[in-house]
C-alpha atoms as a PDB file:
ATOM      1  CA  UNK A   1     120.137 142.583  99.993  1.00  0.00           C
ATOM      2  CA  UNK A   2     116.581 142.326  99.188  1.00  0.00           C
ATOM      3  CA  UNK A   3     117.691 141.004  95.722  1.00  0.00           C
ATOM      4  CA  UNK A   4     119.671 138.774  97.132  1.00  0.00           C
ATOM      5  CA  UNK A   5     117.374 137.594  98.956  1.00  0.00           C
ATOM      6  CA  UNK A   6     114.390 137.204  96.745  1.00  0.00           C
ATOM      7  CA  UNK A   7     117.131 135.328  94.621  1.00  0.00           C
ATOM      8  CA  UNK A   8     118.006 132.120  97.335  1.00  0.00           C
ATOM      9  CA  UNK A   9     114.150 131.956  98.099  1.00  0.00           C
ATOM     10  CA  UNK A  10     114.063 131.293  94.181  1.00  0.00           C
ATOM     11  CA  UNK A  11     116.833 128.926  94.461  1.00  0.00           C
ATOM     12  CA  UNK A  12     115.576 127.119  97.438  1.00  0.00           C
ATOM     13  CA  UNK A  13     112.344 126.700  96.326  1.00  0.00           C
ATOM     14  CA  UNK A  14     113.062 124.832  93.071  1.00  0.00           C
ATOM     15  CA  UNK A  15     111.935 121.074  92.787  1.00  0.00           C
ATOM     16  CA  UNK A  16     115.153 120.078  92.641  1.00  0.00           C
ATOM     17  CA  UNK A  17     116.915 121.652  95.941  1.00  0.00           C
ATOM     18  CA  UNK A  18     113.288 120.029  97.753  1.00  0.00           C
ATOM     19  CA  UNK A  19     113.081 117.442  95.933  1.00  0.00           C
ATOM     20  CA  UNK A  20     116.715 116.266  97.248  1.00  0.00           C
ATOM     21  CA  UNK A  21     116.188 117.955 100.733  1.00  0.00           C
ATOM     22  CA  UNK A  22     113.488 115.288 100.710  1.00  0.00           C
ATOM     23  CA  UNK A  23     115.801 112.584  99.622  1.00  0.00           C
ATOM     24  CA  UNK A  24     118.471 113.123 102.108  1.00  0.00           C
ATOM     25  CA  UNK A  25     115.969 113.318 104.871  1.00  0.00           C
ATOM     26  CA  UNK A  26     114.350 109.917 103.758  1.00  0.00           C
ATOM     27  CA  UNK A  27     118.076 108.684 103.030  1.00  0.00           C
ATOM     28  CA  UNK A  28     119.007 109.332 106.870  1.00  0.00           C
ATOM     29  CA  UNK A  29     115.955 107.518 107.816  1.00  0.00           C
ATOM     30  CA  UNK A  30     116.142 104.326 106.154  1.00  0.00           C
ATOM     31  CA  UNK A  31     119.819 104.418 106.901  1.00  0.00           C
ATOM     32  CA  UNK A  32     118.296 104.198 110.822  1.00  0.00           C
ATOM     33  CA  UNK A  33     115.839 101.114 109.602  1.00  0.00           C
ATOM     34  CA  UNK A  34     118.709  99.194 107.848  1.00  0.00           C
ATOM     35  CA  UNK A  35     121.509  99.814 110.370  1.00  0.00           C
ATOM     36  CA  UNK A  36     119.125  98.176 113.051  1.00  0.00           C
ATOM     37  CA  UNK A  37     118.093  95.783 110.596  1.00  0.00           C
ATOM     38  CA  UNK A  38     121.762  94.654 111.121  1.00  0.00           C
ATOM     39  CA  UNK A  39     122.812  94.988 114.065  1.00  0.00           C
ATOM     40  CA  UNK A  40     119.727  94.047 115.697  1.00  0.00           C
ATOM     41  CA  UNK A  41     118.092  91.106 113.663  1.00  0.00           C
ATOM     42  CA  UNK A  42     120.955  89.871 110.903  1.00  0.00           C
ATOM     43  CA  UNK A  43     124.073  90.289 113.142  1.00  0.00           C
ATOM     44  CA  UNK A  44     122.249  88.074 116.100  1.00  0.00           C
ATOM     45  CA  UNK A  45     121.250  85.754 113.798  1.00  0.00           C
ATOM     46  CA  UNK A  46     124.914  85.078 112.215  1.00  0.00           C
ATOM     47  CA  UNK A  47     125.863  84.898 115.615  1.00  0.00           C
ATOM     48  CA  UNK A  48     123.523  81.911 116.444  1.00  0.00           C
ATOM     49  CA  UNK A  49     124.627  80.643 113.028  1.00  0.00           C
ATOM     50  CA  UNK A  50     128.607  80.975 113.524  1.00  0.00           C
ATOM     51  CA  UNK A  51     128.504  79.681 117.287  1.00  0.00           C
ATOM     52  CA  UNK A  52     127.963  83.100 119.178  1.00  0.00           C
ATOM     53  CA  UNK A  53     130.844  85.243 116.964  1.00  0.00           C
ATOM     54  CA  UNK A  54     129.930  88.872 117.584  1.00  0.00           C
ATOM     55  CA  UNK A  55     132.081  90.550 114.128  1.00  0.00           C
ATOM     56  CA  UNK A  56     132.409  94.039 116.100  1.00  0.00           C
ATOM     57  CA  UNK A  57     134.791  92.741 118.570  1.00  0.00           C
ATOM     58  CA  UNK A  58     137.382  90.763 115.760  1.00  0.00           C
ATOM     59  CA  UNK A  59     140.747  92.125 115.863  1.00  0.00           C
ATOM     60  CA  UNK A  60     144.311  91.475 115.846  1.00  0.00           C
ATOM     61  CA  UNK A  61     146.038  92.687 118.797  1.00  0.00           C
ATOM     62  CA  UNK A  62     149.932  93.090 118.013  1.00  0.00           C
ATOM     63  CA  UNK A  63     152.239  93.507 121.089  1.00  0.00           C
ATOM     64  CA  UNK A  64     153.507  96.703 122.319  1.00  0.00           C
ATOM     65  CA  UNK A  65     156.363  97.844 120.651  1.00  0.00           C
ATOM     66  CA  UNK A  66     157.674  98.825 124.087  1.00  0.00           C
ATOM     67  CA  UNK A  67     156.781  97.778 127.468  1.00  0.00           C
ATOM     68  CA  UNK A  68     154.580 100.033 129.048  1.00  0.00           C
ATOM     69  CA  UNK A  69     152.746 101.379 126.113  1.00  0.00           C
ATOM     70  CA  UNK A  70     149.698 100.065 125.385  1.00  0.00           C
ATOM     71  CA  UNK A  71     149.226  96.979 122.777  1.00  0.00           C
ATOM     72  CA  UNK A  72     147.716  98.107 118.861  1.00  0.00           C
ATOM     73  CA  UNK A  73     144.026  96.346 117.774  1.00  0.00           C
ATOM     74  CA  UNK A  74     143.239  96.409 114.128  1.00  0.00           C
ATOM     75  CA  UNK A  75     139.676  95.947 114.526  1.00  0.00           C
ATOM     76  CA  UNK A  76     138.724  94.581 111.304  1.00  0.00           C
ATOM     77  CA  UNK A  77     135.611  93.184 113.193  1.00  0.00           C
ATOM     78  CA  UNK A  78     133.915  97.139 112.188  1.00  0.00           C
ATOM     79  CA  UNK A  79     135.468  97.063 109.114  1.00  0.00           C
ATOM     80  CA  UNK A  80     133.144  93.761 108.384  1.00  0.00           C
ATOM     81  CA  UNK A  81     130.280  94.815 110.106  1.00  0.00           C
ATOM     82  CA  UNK A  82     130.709  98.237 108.197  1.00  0.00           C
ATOM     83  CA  UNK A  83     130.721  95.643 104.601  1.00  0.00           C
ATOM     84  CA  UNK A  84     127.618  94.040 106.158  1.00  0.00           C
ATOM     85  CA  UNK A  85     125.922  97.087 106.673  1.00  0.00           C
ATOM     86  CA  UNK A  86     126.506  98.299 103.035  1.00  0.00           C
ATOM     87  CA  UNK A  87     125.460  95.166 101.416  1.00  0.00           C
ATOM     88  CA  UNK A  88     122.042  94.882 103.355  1.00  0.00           C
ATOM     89  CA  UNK A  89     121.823  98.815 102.376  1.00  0.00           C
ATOM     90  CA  UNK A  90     122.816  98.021  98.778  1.00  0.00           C
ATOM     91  CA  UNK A  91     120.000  95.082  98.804  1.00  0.00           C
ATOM     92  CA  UNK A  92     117.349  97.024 100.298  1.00  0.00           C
ATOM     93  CA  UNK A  93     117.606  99.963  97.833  1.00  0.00           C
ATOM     94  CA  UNK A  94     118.218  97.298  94.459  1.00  0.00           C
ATOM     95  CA  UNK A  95     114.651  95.916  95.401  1.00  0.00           C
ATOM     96  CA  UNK A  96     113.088  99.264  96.496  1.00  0.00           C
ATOM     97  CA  UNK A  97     114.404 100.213  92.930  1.00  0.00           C
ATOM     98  CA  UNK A  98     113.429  96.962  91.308  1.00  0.00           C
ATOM     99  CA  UNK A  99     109.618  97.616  92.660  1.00  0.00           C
ATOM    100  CA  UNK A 100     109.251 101.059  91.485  1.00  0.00           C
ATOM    101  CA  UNK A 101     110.395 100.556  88.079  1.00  0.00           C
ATOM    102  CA  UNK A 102     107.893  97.029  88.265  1.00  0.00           C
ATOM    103  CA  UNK A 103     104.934  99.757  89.061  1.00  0.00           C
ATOM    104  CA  UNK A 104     106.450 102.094  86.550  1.00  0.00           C
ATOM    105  CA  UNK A 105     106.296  99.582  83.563  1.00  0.00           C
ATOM    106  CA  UNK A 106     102.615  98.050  84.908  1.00  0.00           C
ATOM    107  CA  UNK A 107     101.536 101.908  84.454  1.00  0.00           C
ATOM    108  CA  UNK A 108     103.375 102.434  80.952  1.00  0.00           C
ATOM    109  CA  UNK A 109     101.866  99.147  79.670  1.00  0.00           C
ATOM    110  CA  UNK A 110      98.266  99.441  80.909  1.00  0.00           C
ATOM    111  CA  UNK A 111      96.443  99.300  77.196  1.00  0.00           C
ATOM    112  CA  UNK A 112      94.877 102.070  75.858  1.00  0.00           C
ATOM    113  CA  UNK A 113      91.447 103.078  76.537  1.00  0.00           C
ATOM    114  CA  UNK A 114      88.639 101.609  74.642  1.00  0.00           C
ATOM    115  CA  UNK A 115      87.332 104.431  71.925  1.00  0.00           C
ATOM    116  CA  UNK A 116      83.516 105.875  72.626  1.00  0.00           C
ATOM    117  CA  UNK A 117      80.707 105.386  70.454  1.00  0.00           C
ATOM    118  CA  UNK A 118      81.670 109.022  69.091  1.00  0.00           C
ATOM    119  CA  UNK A 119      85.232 108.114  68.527  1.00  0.00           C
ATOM    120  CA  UNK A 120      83.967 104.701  66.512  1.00  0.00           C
ATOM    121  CA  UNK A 121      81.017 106.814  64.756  1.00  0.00           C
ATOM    122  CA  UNK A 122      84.197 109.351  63.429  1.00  0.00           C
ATOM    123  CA  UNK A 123      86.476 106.761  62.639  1.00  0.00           C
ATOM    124  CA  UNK A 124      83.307 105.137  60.303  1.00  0.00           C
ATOM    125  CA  UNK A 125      82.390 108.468  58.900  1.00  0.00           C
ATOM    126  CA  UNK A 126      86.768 108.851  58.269  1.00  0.00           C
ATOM    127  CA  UNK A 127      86.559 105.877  56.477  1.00  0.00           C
ATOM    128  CA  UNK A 128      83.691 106.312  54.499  1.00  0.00           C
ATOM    129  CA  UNK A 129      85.226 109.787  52.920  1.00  0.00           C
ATOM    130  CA  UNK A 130      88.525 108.378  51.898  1.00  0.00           C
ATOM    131  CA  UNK A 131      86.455 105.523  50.592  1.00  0.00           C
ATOM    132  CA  UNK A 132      84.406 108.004  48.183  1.00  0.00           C
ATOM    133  CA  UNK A 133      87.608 110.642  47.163  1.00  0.00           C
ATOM    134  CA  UNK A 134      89.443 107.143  46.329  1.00  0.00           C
ATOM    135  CA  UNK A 135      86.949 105.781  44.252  1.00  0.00           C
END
């Protein structure tokens, strides 16, 4: 048991298993941020745009297929704001991506330091003996 143990601490520990512990922590978060980013700025602002059309309550209503049961709604009103929601997600995380990998190639293409007076006085001295074994 101890073993066993000793073995998931190993497991759990790796980078990886944190590493995406973190990710699906963050994930959940800025799932929060984005869904309110729709439904609480985007969505209100179509709404002013489109005459006051709230998308969560579209539906077709088809009549009951026999009197006294109740009528059937195919909401596709959530199905759109669902398409919303995953194309202001998509966005978001195509220009969270787009920024890192800017700051990734600013790093890689920083230019190398400039040598020291000891690297210049080795590269002379370099020189100077394949200068005198050439000639």
């Amino acid at each position: 048991m101890r073993k066993l143990m000793e073995e998931f601490r190993a497991f759990a520990m790796r980078g990886n298993v944190v590493d995406m512990a973190v990710g699906v922590i963050i994930g959940g978060a800025f799932g929060k941020i984005v869904s309110s980013l729709v439904s609480d700025i985007v969505m209100p602002a179509l709404s002013l745009i489109t005459g006051k059309i709230n998308l969560a309550k579209l539906a077709f209503v088809l009549p009951a297929s026999s009197p006294g049961t109740d009528p059937i709604s195919i909401n596709y009103g959530n199905f759109l704001q669902t398409v919303l929601d995953f194309l202001v997600i998509a966005f978001a995380i195509f220009m969270a991506v787009k920024l890192v990998n800017r700051v990734h190639k600013k790093k890689e293409e920083a230019p190398p330091p400039e040598p020291g007076k000891e690297e210049l006085l080795l590269t002379e001295i370099r020189d100077l003996l394949k200068e005198k074994n050439n000639g």
